[in-house]
Protein backbone atom coordinates (compact mmCIF):
# COMPACT_ATOMS: atom_id res chain seq x y z
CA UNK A 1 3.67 1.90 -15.62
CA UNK A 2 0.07 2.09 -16.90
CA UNK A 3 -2.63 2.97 -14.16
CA UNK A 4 -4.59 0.17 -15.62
CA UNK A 5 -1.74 -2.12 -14.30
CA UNK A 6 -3.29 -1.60 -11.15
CA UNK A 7 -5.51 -4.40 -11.29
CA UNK A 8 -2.75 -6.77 -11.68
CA UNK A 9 -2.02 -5.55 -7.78
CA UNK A 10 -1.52 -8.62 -5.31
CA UNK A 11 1.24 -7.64 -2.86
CA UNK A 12 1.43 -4.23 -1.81
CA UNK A 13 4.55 -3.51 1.24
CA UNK A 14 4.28 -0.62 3.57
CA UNK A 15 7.50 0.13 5.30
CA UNK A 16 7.52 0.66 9.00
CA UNK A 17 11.03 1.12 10.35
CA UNK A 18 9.93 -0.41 13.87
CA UNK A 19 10.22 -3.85 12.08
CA UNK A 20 13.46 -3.24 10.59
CA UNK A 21 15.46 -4.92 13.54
CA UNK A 22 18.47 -3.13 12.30
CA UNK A 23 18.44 -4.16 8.64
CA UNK A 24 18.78 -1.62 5.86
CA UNK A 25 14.99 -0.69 4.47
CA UNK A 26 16.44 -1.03 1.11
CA UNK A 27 17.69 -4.26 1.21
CA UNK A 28 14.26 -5.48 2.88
CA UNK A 29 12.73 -4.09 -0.08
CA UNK A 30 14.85 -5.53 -3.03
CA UNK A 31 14.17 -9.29 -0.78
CA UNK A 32 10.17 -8.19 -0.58
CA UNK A 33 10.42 -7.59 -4.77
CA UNK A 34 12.81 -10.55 -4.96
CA UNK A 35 9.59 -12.74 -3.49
CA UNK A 36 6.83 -11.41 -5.60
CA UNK A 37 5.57 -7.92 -3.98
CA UNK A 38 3.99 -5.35 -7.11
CA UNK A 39 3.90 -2.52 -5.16
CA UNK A 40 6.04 -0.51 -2.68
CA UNK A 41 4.58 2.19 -0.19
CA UNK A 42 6.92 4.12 1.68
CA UNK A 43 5.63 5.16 4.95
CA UNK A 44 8.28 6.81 7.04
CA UNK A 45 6.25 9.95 8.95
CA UNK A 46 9.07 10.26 11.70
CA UNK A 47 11.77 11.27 8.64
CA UNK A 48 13.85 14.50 7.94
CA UNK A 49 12.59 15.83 4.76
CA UNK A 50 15.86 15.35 3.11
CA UNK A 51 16.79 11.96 4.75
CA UNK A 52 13.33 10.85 3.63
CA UNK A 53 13.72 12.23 0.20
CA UNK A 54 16.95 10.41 -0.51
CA UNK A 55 15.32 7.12 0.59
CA UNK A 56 12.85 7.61 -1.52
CA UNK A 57 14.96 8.36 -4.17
CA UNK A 58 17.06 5.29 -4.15
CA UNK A 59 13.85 3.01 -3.46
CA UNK A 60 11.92 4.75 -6.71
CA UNK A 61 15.14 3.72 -8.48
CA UNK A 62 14.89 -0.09 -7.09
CA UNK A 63 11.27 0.00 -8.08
CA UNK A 64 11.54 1.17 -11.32
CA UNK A 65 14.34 -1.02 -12.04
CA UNK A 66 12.39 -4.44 -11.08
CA UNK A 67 8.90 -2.49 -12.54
CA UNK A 68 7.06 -2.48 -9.04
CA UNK A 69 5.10 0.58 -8.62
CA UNK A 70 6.54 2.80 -5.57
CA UNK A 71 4.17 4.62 -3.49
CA UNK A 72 4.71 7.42 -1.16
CA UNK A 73 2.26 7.99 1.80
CA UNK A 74 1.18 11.37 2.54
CA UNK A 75 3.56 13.68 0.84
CA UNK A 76 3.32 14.63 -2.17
CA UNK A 77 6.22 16.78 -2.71
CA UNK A 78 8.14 13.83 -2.07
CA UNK A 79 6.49 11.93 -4.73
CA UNK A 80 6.99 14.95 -7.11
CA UNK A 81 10.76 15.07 -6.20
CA UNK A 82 11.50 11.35 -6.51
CA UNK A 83 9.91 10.48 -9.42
CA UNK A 84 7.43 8.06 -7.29
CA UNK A 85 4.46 6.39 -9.47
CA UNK A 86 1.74 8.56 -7.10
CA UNK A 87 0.84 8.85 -3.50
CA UNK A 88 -1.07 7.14 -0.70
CA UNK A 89 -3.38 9.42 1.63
CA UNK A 90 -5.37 8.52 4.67
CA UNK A 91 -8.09 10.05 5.87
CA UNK A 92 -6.54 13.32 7.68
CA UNK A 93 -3.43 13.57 4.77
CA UNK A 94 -3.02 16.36 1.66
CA UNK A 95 -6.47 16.14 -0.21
CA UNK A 96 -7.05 14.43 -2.62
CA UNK A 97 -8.06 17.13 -5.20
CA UNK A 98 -5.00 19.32 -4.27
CA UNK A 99 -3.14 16.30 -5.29
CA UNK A 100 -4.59 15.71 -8.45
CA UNK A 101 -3.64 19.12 -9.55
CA UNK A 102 0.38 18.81 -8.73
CA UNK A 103 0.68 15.20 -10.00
CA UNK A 104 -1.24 15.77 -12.93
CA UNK A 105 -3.69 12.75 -13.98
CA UNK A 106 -1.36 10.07 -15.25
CA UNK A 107 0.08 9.13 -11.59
CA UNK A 108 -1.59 7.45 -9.36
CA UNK A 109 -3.36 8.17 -5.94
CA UNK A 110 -5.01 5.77 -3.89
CA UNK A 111 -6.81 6.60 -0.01
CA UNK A 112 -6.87 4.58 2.94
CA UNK A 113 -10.96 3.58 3.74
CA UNK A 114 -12.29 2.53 7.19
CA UNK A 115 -15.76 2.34 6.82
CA UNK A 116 -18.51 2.46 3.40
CA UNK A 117 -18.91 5.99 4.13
CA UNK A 118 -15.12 6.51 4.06
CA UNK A 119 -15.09 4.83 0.71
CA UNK A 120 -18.09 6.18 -1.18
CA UNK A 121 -16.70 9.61 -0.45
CA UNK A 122 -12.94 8.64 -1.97
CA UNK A 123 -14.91 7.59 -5.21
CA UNK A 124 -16.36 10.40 -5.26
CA UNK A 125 -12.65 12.13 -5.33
CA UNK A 126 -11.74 9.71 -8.13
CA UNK A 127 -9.06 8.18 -6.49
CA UNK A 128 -7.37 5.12 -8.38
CA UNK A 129 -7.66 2.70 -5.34
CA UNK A 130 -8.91 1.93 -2.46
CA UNK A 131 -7.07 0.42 1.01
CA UNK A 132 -10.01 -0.96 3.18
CA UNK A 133 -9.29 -1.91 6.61
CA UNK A 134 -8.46 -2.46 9.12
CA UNK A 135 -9.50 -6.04 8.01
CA UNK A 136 -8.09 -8.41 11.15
CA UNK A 137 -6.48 -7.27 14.52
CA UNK A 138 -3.23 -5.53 13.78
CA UNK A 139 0.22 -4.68 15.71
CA UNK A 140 0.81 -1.40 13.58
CA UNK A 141 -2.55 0.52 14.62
CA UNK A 142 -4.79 1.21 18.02
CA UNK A 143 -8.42 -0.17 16.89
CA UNK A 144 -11.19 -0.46 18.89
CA UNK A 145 -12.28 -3.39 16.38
CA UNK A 146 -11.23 -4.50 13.01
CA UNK A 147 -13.78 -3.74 9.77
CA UNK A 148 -13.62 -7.50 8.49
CA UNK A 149 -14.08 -8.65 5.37
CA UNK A 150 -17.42 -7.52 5.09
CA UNK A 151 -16.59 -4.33 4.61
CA UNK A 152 -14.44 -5.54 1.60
CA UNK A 153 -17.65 -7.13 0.35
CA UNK A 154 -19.65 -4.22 0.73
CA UNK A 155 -16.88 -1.76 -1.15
CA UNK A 156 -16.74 -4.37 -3.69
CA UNK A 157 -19.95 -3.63 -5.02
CA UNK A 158 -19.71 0.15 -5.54
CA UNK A 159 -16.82 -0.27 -7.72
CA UNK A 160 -14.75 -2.28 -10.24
CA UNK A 161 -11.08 0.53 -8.79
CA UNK A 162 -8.28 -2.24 -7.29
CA UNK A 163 -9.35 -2.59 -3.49
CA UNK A 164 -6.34 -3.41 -1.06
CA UNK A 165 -7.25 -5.01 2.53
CA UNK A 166 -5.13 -3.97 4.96
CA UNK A 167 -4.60 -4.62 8.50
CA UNK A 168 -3.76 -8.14 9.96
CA UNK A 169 -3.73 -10.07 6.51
CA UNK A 170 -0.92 -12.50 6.47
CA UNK A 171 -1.02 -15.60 3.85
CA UNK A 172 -2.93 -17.56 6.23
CA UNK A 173 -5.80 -15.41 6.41
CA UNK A 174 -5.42 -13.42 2.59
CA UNK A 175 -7.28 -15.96 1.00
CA UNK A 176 -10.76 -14.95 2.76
CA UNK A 177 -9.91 -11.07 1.71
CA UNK A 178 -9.83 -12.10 -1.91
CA UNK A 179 -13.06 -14.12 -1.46
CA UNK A 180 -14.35 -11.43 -0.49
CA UNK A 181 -13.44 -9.21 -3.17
CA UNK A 182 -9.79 -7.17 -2.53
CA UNK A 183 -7.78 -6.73 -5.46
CA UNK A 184 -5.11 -7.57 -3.05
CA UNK A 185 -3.41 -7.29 0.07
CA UNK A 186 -1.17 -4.42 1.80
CA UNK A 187 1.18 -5.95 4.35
CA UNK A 188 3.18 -4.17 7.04
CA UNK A 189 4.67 -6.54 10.02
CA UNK A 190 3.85 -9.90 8.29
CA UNK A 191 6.36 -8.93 5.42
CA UNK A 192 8.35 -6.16 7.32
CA UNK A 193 8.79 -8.28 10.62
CA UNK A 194 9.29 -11.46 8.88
CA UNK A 195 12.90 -13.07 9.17
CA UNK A 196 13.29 -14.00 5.63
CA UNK A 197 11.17 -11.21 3.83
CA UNK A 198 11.64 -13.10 0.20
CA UNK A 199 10.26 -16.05 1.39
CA UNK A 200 7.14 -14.62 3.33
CA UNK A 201 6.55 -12.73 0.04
CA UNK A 202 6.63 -16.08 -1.65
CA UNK A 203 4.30 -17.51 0.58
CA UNK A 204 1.80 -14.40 0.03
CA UNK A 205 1.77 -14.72 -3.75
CA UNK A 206 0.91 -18.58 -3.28
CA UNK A 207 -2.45 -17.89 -2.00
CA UNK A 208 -2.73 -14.62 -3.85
CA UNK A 209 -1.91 -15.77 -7.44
């Protein structure tokens, strides 16, 4: 896939085994492309190196297969290994530079942004997109108060890169996160958690699309 793709982005799903409830990752993943997601992130911190590796190897495969980009968060040897279309870094992961430099300048590497100064500073790196958040009050992270949509707003205007909102967004509430200018959304328990992951994907893409 293109870079320039990326600003076809609406649904973006970042795994978090605490959802799982037993059921495979992979299978939650081929229902979450099955409903309409684009892209993939694979977030699994607590893995083995090698049990994480061959997940990601068998999801990169799924992903490529169905022509969703797959993301890996944080590491980018992982990335390298698996054939992933580029990484996902937060604020305290692998720099961004150093990362440019193994993955070369076709793949793709977006940073997670919590405030304007946050984000000014990862355009500065050159980084292919943005995640701002967290937008609304969310399960998967300890906040002290979300960013809001305003903060969308305000990133909006310093550039034209895809901007994800993340944090809280469910299809309820992903409408106002467009409005406000996001690319698209990044959803963790609202797809992860949900009991019939196609059809909350579904449901998503109806107020996304």
């Amino acid at each position: 896939m293109a870079v320039k793709s990326l600003s076809n982005i609406r649904l973006c799903l970042v795994s978090d085994r605490q959802f799982l409830g037993g059921r495979s990752l992979v299978d939650v993943v081929s229902q979450a492309i099955r409903g309409g997601v684009d892209m993939v992130q694979l977030r699994e911190k607590n893995l083995e190196f090698r049990t994480w590796l061959d997940l990601a190897v068998e999801l990169a495969r799924l992903c490529r297969k169905n022509k969703v980009f797959f993301i890996i968060n944080d590491r980018v040897d992982i990335a390298v290994a698996c054939g992933a279309d580029g990484v996902h870094l937060g604020q305290d992961d692998f720099p961004v530079a150093a990362a440019r430099k193994i993955l070369g300048k076709k793949k793709i590497i977006g940073k997670s942004t919590h405030s304007l100064a946050q984000a000014k500073a990862a355009l500065k790196e050159k980084v292919d997109y943005l995640a701002v958040g967290p937008v609304f009050w969310t399960l998967t992270k300890k906040i002290d108060r979300p960013v809001g949509t305003e903060l969308v707003s305000q990133v909006r205007k310093l550039t034209k890169k895809p901007i994800l909102a993340i944090g809280g967004v469910k299809p309820e509430n992903a409408r106002s996160v467009i409005t406000a200018g996001a690319t698209g959304v990044a959803a963790v328990s609202a797809l992860m958690a949900a009991p019939d992951v196609a059809e909350a994907s579904r449901a998503f893409r109806k107020v996304l699309d």
